[in-house]
PDB file of N, CA and C in Angstrom:
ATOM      1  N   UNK A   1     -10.768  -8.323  -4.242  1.00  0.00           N
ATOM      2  CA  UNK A   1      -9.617  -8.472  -3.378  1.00  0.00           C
ATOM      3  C   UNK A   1      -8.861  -9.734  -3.776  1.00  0.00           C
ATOM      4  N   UNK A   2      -7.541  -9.665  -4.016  1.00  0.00           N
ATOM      5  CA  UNK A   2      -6.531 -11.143  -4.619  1.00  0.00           C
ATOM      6  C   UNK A   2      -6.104 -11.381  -3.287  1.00  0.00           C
ATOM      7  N   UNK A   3      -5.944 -12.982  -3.613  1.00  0.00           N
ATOM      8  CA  UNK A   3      -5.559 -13.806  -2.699  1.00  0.00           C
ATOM      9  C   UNK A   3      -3.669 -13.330  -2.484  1.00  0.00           C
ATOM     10  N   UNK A   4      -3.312 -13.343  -1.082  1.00  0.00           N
ATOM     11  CA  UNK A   4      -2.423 -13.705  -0.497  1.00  0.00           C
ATOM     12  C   UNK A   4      -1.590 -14.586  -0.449  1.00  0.00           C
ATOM     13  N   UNK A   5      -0.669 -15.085  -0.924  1.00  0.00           N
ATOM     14  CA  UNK A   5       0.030 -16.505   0.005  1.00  0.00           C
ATOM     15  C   UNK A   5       1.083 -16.325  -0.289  1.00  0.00           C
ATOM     16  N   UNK A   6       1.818 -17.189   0.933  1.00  0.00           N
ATOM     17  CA  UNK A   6       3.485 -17.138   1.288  1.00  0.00           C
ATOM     18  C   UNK A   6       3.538 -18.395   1.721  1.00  0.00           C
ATOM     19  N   UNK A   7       4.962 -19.279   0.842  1.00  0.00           N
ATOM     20  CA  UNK A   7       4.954 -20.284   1.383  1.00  0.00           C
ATOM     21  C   UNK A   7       6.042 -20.611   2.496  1.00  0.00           C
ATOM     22  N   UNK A   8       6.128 -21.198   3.460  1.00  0.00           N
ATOM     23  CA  UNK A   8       7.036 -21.268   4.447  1.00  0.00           C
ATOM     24  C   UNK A   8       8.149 -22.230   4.084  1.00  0.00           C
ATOM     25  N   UNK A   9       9.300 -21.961   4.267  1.00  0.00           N
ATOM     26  CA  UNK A   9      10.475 -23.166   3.375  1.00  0.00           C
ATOM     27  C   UNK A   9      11.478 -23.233   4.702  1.00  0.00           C
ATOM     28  N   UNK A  10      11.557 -24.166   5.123  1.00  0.00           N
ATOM     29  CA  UNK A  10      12.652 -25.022   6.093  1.00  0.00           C
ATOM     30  C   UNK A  10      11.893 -24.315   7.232  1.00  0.00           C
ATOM     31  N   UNK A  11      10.356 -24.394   7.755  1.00  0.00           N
ATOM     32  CA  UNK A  11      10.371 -24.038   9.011  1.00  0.00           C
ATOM     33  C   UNK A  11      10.749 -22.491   9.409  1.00  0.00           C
ATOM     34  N   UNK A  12      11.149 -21.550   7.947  1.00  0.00           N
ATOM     35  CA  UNK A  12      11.167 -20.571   8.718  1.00  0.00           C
ATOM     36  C   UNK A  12      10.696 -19.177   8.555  1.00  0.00           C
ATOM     37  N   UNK A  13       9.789 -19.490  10.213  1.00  0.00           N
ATOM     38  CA  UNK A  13       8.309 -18.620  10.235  1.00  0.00           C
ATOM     39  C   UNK A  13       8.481 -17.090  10.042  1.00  0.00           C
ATOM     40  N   UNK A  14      10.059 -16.870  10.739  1.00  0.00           N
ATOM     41  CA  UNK A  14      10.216 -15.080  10.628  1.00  0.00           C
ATOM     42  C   UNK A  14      10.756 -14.701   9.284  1.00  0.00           C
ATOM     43  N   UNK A  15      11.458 -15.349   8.436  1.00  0.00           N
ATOM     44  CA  UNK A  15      10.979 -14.817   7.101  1.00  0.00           C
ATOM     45  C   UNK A  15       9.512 -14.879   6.477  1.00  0.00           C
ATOM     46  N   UNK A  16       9.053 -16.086   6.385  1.00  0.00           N
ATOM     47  CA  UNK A  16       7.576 -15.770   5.796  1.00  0.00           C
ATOM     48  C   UNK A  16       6.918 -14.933   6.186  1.00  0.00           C
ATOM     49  N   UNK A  17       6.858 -14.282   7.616  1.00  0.00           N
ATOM     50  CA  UNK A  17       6.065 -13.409   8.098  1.00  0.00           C
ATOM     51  C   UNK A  17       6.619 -11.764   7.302  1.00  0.00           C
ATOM     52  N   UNK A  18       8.142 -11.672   7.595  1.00  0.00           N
ATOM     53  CA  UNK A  18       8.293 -10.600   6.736  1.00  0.00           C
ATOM     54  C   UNK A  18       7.893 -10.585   5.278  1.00  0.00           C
ATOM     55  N   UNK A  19       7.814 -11.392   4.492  1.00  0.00           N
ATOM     56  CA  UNK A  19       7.636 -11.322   2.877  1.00  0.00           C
ATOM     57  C   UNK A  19       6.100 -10.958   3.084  1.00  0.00           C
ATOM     58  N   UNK A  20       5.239 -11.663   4.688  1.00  0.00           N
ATOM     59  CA  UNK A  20       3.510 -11.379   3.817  1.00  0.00           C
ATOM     60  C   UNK A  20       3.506  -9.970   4.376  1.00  0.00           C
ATOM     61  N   UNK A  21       4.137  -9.279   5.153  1.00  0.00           N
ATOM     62  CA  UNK A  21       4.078  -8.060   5.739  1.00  0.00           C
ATOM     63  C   UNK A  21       4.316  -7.273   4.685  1.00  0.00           C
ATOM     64  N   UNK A  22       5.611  -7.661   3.903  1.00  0.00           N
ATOM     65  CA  UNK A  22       5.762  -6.568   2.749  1.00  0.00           C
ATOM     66  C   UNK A  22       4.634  -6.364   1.316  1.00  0.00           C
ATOM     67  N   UNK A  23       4.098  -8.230   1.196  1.00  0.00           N
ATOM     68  CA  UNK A  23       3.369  -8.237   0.032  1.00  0.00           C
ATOM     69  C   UNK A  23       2.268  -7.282   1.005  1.00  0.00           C
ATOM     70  N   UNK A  24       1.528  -7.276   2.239  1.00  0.00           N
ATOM     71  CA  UNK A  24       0.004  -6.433   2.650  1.00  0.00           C
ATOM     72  C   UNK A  24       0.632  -5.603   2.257  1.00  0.00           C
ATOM     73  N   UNK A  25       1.623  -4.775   2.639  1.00  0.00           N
ATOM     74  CA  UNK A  25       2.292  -3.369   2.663  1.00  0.00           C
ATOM     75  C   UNK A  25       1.663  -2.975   0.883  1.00  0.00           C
ATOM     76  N   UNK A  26       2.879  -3.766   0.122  1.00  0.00           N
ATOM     77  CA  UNK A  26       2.624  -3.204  -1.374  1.00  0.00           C
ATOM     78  C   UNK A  26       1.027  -3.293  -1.456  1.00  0.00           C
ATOM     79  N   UNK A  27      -0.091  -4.293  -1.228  1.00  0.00           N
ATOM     80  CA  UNK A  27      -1.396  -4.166  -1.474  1.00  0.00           C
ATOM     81  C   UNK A  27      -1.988  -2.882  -0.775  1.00  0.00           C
ATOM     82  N   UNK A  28      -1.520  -2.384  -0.220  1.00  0.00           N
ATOM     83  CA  UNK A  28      -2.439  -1.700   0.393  1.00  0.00           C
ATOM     84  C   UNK A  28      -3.213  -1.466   1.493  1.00  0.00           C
ATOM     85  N   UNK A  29      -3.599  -2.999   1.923  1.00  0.00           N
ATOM     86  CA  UNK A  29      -4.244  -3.324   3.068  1.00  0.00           C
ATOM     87  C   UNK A  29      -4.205  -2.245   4.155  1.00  0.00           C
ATOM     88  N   UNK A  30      -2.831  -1.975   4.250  1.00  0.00           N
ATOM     89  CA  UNK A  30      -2.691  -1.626   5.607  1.00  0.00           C
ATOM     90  C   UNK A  30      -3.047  -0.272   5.883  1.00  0.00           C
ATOM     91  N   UNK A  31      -2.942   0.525   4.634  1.00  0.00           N
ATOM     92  CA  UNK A  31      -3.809   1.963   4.630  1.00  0.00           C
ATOM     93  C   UNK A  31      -5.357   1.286   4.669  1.00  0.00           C
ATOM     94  N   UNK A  32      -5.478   0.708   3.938  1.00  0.00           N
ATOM     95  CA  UNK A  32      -7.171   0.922   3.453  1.00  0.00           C
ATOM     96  C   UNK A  32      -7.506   0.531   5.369  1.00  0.00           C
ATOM     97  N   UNK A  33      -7.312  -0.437   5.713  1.00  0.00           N
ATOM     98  CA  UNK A  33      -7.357  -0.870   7.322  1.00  0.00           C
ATOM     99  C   UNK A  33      -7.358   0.610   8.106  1.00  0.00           C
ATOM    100  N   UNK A  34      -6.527   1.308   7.816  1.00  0.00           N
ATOM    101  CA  UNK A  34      -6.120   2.716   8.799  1.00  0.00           C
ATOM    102  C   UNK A  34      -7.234   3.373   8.227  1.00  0.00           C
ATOM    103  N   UNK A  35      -7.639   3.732   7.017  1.00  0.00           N
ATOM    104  CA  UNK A  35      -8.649   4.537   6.684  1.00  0.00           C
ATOM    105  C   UNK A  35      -9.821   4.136   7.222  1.00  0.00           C
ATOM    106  N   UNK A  36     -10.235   2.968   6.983  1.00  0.00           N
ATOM    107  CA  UNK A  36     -11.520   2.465   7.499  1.00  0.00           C
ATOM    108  C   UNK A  36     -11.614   2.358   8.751  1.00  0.00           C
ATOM    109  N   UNK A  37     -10.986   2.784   9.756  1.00  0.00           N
ATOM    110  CA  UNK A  37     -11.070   2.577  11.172  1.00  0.00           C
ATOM    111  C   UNK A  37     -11.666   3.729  11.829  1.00  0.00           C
ATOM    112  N   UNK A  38     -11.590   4.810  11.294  1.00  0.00           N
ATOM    113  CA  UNK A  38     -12.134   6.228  11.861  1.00  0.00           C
ATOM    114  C   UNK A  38     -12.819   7.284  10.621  1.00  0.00           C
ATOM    115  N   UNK A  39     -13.738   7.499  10.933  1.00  0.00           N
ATOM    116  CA  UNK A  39     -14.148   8.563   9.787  1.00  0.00           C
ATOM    117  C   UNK A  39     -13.795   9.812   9.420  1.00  0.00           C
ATOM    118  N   UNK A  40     -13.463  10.197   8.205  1.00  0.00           N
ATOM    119  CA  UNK A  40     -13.050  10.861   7.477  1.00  0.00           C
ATOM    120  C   UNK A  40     -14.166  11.592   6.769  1.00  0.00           C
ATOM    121  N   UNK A  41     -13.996  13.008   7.511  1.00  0.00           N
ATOM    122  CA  UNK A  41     -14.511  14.159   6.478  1.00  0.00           C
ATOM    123  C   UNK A  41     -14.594  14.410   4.971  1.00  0.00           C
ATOM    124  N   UNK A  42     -15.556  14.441   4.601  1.00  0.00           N
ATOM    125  CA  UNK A  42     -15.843  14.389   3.117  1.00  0.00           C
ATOM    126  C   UNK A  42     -14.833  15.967   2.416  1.00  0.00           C
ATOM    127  N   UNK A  43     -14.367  16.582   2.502  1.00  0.00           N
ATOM    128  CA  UNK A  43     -13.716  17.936   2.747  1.00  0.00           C
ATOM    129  C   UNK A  43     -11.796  16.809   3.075  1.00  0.00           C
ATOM    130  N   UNK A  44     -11.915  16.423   4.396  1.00  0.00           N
ATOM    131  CA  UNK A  44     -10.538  15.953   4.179  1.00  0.00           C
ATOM    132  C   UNK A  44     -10.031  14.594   3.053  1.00  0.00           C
ATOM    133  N   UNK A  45     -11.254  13.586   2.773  1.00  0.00           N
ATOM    134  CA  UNK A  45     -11.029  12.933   1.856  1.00  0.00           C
ATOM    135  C   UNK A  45     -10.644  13.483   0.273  1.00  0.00           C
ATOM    136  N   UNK A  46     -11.739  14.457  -0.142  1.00  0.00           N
ATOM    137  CA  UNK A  46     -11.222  15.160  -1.532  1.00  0.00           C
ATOM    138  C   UNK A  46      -9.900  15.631  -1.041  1.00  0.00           C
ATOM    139  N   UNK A  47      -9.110  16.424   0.283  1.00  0.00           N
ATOM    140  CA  UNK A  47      -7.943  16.729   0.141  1.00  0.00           C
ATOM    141  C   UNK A  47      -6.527  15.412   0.179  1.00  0.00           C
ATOM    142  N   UNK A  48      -6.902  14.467   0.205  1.00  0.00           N
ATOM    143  CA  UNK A  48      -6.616  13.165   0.774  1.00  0.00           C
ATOM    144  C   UNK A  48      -6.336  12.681  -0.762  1.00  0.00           C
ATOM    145  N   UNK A  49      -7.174  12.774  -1.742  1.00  0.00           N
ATOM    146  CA  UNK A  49      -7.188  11.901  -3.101  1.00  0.00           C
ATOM    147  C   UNK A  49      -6.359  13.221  -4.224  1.00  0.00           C
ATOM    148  N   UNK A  50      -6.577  13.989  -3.473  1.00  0.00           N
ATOM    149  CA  UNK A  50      -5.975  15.137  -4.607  1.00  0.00           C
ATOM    150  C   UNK A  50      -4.673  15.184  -4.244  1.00  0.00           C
ATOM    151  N   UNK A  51      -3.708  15.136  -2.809  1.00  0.00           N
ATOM    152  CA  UNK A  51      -2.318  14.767  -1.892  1.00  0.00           C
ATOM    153  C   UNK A  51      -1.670  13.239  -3.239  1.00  0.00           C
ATOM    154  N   UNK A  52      -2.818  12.434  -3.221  1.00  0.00           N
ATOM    155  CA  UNK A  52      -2.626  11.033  -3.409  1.00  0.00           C
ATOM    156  C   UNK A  52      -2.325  11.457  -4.941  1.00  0.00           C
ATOM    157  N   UNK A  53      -3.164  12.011  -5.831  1.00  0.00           N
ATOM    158  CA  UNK A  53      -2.962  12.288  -7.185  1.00  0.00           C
ATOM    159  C   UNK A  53      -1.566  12.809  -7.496  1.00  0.00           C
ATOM    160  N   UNK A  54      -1.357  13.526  -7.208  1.00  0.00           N
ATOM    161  CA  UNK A  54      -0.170  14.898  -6.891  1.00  0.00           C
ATOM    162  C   UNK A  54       0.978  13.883  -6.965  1.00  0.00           C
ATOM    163  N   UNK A  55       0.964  12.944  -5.899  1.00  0.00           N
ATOM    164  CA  UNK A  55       2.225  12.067  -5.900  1.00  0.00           C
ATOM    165  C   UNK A  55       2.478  11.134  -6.644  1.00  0.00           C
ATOM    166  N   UNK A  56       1.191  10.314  -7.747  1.00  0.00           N
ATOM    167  CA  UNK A  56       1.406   9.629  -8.613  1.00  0.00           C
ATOM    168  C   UNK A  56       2.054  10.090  -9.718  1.00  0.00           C
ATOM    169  N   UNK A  57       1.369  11.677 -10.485  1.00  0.00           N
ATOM    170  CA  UNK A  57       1.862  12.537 -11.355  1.00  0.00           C
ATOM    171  C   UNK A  57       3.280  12.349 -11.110  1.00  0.00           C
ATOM    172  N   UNK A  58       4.065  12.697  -9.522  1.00  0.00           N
ATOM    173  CA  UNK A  58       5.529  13.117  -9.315  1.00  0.00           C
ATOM    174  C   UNK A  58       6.031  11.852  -9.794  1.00  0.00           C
ATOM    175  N   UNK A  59       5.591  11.004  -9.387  1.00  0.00           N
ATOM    176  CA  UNK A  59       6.525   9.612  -9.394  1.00  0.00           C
ATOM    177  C   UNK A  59       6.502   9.114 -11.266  1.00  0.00           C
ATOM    178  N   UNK A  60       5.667   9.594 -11.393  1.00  0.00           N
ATOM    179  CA  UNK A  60       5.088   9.093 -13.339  1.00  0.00           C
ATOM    180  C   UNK A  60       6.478   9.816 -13.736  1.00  0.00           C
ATOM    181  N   UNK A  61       6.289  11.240 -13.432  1.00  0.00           N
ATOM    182  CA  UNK A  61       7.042  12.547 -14.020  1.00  0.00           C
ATOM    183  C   UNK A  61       8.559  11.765 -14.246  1.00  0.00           C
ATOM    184  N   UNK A  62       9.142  11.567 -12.556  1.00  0.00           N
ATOM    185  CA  UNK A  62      10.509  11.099 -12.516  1.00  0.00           C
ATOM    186  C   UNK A  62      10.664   9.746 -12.900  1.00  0.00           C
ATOM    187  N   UNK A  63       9.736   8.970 -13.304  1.00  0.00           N
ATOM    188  CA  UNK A  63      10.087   7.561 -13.870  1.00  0.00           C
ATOM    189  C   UNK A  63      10.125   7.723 -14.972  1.00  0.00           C
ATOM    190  N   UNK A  64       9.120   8.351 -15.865  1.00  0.00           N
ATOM    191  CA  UNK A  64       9.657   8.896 -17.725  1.00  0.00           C
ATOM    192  C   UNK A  64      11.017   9.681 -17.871  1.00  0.00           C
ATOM    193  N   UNK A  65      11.268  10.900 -16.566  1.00  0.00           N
ATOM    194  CA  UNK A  65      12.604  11.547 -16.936  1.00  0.00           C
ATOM    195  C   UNK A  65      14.239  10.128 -16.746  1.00  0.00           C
ATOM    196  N   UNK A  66      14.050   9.572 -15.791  1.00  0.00           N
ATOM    197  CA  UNK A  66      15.130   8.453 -15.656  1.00  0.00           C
ATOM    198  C   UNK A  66      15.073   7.124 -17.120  1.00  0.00           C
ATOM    199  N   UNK A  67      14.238   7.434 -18.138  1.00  0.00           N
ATOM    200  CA  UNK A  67      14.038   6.234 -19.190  1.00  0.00           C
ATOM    201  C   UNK A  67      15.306   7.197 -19.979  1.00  0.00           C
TER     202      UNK A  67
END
């Protein structure tokens, strides 16, 4: 797990709070947090990672077609 940090500049707290909200967001945290809170069927997880696959492929697909 990588370290976090946001530095605060002139006192101001409601931007820093948005930038660490967005950096958890891009990490991940905030799914892996939602996942780990309730258990998940071994049956809905394989459908869960195969959903998750599916959308990396799409996004790969349309980022090579836009080069």
């Amino acid at each position: 797990m990588k370290e976090i940090e946001v530095k605060v500049i002139d006192n101001d707290l409601e931007k820093a709070m948005r930038i660490l909200k967005k950096k958890i967001q891009n990490d991940g945290l905030f799914k892996r947090l939602k996942l780990k809170k309730s258990y998940e069927k071994p049956s809905e997880h394989k459908r869960r990672k195969h959903r998750e696959s599916l959308r990396r492929q799409r996004i790969a697909t349309a980022r090579s077609r836009n080069k």
